[in-house]
Protein backbone atom coordinates (compact mmCIF):
# COMPACT_ATOMS: atom_id res chain seq x y z
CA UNK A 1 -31.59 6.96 -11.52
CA UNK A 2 -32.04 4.19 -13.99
CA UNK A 3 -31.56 0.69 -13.51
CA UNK A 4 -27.87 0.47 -15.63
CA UNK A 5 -26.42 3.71 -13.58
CA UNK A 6 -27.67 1.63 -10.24
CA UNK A 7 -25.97 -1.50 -11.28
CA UNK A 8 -23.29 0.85 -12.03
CA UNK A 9 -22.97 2.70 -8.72
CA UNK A 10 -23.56 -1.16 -6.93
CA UNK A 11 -20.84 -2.11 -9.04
CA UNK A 12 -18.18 0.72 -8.00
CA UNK A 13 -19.45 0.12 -4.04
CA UNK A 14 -18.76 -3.26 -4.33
CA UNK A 15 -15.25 -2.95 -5.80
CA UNK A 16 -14.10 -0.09 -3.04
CA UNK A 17 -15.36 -2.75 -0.66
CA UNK A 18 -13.25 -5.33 -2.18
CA UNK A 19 -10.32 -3.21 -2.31
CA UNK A 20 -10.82 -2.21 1.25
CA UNK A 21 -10.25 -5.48 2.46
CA UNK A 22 -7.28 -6.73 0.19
CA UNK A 23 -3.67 -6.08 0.21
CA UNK A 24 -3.28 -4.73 -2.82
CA UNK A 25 0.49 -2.63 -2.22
CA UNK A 26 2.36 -5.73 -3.23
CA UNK A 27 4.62 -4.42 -6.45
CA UNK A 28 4.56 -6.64 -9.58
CA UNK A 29 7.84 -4.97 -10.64
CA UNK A 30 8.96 -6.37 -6.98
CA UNK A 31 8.25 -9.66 -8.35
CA UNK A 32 9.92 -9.63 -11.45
CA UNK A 33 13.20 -8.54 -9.42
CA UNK A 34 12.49 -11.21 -7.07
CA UNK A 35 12.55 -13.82 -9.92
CA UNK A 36 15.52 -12.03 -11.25
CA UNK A 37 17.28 -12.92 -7.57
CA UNK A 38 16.32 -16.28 -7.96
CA UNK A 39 17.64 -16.75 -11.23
CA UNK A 40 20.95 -15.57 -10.12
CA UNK A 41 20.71 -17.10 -7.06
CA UNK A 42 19.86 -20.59 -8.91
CA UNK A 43 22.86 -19.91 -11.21
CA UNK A 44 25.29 -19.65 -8.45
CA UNK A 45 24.15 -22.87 -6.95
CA UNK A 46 24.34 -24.58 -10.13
CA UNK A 47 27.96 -23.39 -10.53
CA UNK A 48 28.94 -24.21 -6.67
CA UNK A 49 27.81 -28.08 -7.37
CA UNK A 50 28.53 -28.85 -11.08
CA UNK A 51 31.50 -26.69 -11.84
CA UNK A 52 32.46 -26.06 -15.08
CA UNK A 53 34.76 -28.61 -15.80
CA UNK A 54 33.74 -31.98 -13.93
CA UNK A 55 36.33 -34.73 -13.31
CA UNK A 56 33.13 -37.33 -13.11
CA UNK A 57 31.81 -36.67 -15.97
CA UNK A 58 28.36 -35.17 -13.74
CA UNK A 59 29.46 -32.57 -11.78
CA UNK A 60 32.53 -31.51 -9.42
CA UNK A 61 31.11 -31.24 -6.17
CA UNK A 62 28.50 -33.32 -3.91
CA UNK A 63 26.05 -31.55 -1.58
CA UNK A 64 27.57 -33.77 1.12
CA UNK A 65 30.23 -32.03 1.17
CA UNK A 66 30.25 -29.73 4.38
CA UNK A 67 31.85 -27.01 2.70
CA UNK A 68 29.45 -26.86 -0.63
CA UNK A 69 26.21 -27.62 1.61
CA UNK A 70 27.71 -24.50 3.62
CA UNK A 71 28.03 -22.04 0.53
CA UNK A 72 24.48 -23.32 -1.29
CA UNK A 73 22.98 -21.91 2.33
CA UNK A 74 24.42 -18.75 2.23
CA UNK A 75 23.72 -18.57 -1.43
CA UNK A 76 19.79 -19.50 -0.43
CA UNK A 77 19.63 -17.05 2.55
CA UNK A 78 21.33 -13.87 0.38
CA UNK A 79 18.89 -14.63 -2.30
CA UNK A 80 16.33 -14.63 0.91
CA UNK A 81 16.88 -11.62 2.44
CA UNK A 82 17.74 -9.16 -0.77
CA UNK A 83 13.74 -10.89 -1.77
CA UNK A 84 12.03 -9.97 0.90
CA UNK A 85 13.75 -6.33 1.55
CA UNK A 86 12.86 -5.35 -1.89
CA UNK A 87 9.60 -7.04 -1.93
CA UNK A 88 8.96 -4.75 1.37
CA UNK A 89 10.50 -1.46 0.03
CA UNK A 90 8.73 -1.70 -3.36
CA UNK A 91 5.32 -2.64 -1.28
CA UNK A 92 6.04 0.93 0.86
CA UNK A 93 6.81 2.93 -1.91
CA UNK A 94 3.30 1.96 -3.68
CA UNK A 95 1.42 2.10 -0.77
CA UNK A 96 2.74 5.81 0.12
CA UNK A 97 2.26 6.64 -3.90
CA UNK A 98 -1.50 5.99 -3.00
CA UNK A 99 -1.23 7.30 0.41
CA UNK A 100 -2.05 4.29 2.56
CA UNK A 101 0.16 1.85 4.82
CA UNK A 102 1.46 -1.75 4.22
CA UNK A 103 1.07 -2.23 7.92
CA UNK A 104 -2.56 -2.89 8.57
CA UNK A 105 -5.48 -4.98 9.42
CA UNK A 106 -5.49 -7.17 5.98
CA UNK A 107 -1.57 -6.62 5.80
CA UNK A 108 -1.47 -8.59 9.19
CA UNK A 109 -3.89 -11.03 7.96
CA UNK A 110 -2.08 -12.09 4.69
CA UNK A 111 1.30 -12.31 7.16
CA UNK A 112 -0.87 -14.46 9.28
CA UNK A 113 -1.96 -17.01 6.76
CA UNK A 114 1.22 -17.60 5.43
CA UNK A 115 3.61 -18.01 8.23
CA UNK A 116 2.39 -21.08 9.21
CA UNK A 117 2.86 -22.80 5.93
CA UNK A 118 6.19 -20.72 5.59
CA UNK A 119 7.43 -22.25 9.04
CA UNK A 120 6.36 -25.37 9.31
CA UNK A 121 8.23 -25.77 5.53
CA UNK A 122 11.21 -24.21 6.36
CA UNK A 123 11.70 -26.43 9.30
CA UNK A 124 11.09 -29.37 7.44
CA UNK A 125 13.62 -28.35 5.06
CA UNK A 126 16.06 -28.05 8.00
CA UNK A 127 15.11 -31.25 8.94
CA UNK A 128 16.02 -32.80 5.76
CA UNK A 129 19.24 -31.22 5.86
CA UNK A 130 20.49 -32.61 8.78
CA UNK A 131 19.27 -35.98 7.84
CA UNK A 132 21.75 -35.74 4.66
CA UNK A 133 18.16 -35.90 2.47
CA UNK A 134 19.29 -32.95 0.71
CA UNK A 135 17.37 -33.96 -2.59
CA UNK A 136 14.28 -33.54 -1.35
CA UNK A 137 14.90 -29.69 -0.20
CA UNK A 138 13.84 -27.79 -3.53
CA UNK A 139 10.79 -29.61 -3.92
CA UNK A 140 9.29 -29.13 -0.58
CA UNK A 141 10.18 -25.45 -0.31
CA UNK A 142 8.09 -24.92 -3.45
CA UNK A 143 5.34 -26.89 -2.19
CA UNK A 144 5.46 -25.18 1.05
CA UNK A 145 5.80 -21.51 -0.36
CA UNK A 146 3.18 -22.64 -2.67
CA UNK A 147 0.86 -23.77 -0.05
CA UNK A 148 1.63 -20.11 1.57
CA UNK A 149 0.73 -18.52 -1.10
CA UNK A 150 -2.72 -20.21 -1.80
CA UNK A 151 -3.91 -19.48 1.89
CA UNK A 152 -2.60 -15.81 1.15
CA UNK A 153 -4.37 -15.27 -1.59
CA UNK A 154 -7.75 -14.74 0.02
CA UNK A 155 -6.02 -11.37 1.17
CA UNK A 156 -4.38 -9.98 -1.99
CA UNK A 157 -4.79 -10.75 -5.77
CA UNK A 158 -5.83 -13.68 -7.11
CA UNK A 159 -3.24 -14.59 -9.12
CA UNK A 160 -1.24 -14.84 -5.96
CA UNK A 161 -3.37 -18.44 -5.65
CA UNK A 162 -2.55 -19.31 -9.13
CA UNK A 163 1.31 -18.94 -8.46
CA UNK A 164 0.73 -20.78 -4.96
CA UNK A 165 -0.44 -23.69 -7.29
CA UNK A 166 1.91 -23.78 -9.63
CA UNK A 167 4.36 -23.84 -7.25
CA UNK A 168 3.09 -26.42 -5.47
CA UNK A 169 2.83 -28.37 -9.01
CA UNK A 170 6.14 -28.15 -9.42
CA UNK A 171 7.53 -28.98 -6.23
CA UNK A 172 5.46 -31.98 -6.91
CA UNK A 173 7.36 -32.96 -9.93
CA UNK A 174 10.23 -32.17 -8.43
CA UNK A 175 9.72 -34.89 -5.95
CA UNK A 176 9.15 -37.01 -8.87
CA UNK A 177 11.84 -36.36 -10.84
CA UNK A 178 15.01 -36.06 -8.31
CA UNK A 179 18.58 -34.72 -9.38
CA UNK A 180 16.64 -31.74 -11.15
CA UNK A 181 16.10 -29.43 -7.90
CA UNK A 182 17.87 -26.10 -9.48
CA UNK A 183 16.07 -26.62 -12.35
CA UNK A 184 12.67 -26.57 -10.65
CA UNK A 185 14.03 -24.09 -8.37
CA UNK A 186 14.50 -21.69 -11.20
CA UNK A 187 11.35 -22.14 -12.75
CA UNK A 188 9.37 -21.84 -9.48
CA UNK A 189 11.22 -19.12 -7.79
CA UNK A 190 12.74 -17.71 -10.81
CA UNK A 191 10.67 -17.89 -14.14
CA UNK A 192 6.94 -18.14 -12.22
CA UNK A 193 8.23 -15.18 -10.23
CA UNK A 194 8.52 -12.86 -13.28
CA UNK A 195 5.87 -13.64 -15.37
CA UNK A 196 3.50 -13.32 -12.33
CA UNK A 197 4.99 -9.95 -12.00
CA UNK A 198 4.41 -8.95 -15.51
CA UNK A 199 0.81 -9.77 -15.07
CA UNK A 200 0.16 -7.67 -11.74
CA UNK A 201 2.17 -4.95 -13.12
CA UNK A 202 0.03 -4.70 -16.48
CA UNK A 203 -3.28 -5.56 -14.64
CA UNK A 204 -3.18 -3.07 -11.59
CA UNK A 205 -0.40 -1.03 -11.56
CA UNK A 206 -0.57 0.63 -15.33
């Protein structure tokens, strides 16, 4: 054995090993429907708050109203649940197209690392709710999914951390420029969502 068919074989062993120890049954088609969901979901909120034909000139609804916050939940959660149930269902068909499990050592890992930043934002936001700072919601559930994502990463792909930041980026900017949280919504959960999907789906799944 020569010394380019050892780097070789050194090569392949290494990138088994680094397989082995990644969660790699996450779908990037699952993402691109997830950013699909968001888009609609974003849509709908946009409509519930601004209408189509405003009285004031800005929109026809306030979040403070009881009844609007109510429907822009429901709206959030729907968009919630439909995301993770086909992120999970896309994850088990791949993982049983290749034979394995999603429910395993480095599966319980990645879960691991990103509940914490998943709870502790997701309380927060609940806290800002019911302190009427409702402005402040979009941008620090992108920085907290983005921060989620980044400690994730270390489990899965690595463009998983590049998302994380650009999430985070843009929940920043959100905070920075206020009255714009649907639009940053869409672009984090929506439009980041499907390109990111694109690229693990042409990248690792073609």
């Amino acid at each position: 054995m020569n010394q380019q068919e050892l780097l070789k074989e050194i090569g392949q062993i290494r990138n088994m090993m680094e397989k082995s120890s990644k969660f790699m049954s996450i779908s990037g088609l699952s993402g691109v429907l997830i950013g699909c969901f968001a888009l609609v979901g974003a849509g709908a909120a946009y409509y519930t708050v601004y209408g189509t034909k405003s009285d004031f000139g800005y929109r026809d609804y306030y979040v403070l109203d009881q009844q609007v916050l109510w429907k822009l939940i429901v709206i959030a959660l729907l968009i919630l649940l439909v995301s993770i149930v086909t992120g999970v269902l896309m994850a088990k068909a791949k993982a049983k197209k290749h034979g394995q499990t999603i429910w395993n050592p480095t599966s319980k890992a990645l879960l691991k690392a990103m509940a914490i930043p998943l709870i502790t934002g997701g309380l927060f936001s609940l806290i800002l709710i019911a302190r009427g700072n409702y402005s402040l919601v979009a941008s620090s559930l992108l920085i907290f999914y983005g921060l989620s994502l980044a400690a994730a990463s270390v489990f899965t792909f690595r463009e998983v951390r590049v998302l994380g930041v650009l999430e985070i980026l843009l929940g920043l900017l959100a905070l920075a420029f206020p009255g714009y949280g649907v639009w940053f919504w869409a672009a984090g959960f929506g439009l980041l969502h499907i390109i990111y999907g694109l690229i693990v789906h042409k990248r690792y799944e073609k």
